[in-house]
Protein backbone atom coordinates (compact mmCIF):
# COMPACT_ATOMS: atom_id res chain seq x y z
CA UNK A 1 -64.20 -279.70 -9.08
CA UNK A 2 -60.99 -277.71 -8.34
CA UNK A 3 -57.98 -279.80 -8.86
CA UNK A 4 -55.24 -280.26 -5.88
CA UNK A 5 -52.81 -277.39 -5.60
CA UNK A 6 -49.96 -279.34 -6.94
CA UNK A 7 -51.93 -280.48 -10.11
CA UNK A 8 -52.42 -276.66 -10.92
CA UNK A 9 -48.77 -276.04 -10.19
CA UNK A 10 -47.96 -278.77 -12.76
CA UNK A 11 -49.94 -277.88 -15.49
CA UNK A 12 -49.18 -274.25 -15.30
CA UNK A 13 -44.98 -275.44 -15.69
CA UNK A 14 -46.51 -277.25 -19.08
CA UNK A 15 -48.07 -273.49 -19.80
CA UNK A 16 -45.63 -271.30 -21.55
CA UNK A 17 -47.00 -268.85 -23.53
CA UNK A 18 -48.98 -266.29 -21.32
CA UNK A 19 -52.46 -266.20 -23.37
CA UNK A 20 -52.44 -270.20 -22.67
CA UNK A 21 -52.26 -269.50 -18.59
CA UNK A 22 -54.49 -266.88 -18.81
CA UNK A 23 -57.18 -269.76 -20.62
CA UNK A 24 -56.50 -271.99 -17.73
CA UNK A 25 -57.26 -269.33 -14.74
CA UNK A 26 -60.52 -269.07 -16.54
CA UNK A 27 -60.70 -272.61 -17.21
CA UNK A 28 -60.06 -273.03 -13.04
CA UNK A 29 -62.77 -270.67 -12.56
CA UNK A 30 -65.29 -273.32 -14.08
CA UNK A 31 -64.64 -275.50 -12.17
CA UNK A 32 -65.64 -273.82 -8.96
CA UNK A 33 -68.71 -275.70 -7.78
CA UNK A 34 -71.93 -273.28 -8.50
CA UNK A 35 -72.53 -271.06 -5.88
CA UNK A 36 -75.67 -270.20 -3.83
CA UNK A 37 -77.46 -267.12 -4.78
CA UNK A 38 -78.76 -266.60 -1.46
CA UNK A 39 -74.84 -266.15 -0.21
CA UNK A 40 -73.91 -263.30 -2.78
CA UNK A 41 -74.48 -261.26 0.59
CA UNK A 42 -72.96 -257.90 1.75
CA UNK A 43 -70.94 -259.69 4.95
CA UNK A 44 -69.84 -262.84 2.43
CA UNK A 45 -68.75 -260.05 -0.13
CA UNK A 46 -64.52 -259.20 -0.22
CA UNK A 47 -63.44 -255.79 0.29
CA UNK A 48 -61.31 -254.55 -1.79
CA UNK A 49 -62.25 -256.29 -5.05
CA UNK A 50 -62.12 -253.71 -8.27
CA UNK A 51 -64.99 -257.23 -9.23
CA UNK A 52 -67.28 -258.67 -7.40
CA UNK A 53 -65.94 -261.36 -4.95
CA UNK A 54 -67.78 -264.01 -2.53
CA UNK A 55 -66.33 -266.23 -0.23
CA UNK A 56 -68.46 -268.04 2.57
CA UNK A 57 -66.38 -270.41 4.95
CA UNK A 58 -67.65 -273.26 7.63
CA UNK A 59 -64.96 -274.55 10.30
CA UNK A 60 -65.22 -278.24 10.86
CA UNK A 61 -62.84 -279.62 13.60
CA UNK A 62 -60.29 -282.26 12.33
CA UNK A 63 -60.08 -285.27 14.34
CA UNK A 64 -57.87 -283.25 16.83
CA UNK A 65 -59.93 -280.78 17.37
CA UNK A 66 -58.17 -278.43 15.06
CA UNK A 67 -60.04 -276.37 13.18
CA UNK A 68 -60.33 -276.91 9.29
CA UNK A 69 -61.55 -274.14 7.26
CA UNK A 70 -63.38 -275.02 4.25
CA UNK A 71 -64.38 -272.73 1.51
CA UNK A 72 -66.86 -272.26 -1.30
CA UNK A 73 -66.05 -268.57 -3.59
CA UNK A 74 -67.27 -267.25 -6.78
CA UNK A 75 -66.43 -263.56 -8.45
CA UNK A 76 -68.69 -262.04 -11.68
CA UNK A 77 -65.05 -261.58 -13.50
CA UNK A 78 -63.27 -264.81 -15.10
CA UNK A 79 -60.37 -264.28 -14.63
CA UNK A 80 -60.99 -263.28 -11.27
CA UNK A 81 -63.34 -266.70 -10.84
CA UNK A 82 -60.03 -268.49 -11.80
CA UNK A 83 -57.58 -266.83 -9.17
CA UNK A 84 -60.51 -267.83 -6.28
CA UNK A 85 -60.19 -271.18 -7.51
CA UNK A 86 -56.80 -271.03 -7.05
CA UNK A 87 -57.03 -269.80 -3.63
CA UNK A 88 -59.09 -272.53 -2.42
CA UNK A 89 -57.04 -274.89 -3.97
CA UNK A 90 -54.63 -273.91 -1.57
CA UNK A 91 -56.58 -273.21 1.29
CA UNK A 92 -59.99 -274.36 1.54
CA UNK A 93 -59.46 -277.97 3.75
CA UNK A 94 -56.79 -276.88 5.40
CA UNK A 95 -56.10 -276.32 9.11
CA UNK A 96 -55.99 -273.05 10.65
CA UNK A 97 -52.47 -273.31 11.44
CA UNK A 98 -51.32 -274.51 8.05
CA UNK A 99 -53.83 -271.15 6.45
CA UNK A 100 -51.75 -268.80 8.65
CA UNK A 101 -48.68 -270.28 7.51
CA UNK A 102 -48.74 -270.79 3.68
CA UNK A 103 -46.86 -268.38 1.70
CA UNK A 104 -49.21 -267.73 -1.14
CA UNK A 105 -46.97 -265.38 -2.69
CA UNK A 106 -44.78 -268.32 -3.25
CA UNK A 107 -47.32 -270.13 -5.06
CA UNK A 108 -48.30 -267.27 -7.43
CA UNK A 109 -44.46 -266.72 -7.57
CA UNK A 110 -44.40 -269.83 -9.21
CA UNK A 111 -47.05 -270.01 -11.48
CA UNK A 112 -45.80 -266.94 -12.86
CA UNK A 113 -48.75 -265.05 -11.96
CA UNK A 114 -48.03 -262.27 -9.64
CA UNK A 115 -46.33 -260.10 -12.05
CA UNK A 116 -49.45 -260.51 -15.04
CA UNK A 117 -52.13 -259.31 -12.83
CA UNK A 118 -53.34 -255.64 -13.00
CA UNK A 119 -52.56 -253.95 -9.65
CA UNK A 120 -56.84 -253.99 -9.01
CA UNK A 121 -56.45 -257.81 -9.52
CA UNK A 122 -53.48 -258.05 -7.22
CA UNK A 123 -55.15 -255.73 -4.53
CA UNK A 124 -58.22 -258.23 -4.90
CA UNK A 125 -56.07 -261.52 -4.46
CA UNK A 126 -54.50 -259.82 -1.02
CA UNK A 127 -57.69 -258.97 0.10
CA UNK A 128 -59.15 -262.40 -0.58
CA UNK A 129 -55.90 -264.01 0.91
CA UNK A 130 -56.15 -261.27 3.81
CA UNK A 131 -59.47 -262.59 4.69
CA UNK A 132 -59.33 -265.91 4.34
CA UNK A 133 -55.95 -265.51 7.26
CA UNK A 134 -58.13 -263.55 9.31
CA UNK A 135 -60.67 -266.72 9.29
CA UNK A 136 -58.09 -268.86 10.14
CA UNK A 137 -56.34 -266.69 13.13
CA UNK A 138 -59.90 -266.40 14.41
CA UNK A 139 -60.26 -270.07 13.87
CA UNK A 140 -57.26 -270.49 16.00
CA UNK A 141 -58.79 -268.02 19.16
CA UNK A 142 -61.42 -269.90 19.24
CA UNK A 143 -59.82 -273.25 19.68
C-alpha cells in the first residue's frame, strides 16, 4: 500500500544522496497494489508515455455529493511505477475540486525530483497529471 503524501515527502527530506531517492521511487512503485491484466487496455493506456503507463479511475460521491476520484496505475518501467505511485498518493481519494487545484509541480519541487527526470519521464508525469485533471474537471461537469 502507497503511503500518505506527506509520509513520502518526509522520507524523501531523510534522502540525500540521489541514487538513495532513486531506490525509493522504485521502492514506491512496489507498493502499488497489483493491477488487473484485463485493464492494460488501449483507452486506460497514457499518451504520451516514452513507457508503458495505465491508469483506470472510478468516481464515488463523498458524502456531499462531490465527486472523489479514486485511482489504481501501474507502468512496465520502475522508475516510472514509482512516480505513478507518487501521483496517486497525491491524488487518488481526493475530490475533484481539490485534483484541479493541487500544484503537483510543487510537490515534485520538493522532493527534488523534477530536475532528475529525463525530459521522456517528465513529458510522461505531465501527461499522467494532465489526465488525471481532465478526470477531475469532467468529474466536476458532471456534478
Amino acid at each position: 500500500m502507497i503511503p500518505p503524501l506527506d509520509d513520502i515527502l518526509e522520507n524523501f527530506e531523510f534522502l540525500e544522496d540521489w541514487d538513495d531517492r532513486y531506490r525509493y521511487v522504485i521502492e514506491l512503485g512496489r507498493m502499488l497494489p497489483e493491477f488487473p491484466e484485463d485493464e492494460r487496455t488501449d483507452e486506460n493506456k497514457v499518451r504520451g508515455c516514452a513507457s508503458q503507463v495505465w491508469l483506470t479511475r472510478r468516481v464515488e460521491p463523498d458524502g456531499d455529493g462531490t465527486p472523489v476520484l479514486v485511482y489504481q496505475g501501474d507502468s512496465d518501467a520502475h522508475i516510472v511505477k514509482g512516480l505513478v505511485a507518487i501521483v496517486l498518493a497525491t491524488y487518488s481519494g481526493r475530490d475533484a475540486q481539490t485534483i484541479a487545484t493541487t500544484d503537483i509541480d510543487g510537490i515534485f519541487g520538493r522532493i527534488g525530483l523534477k530536475e532528475h527526470l529525463s525530459a521522456q519521464r517528465a513529458n510522461g508525469l505531465k501527461s499522467m497529471v494532465e489526465r488525471i485533471r481532465s478526470d477531475a474537471r469532467a468529474a466536476l461537469a458532471d456534478a
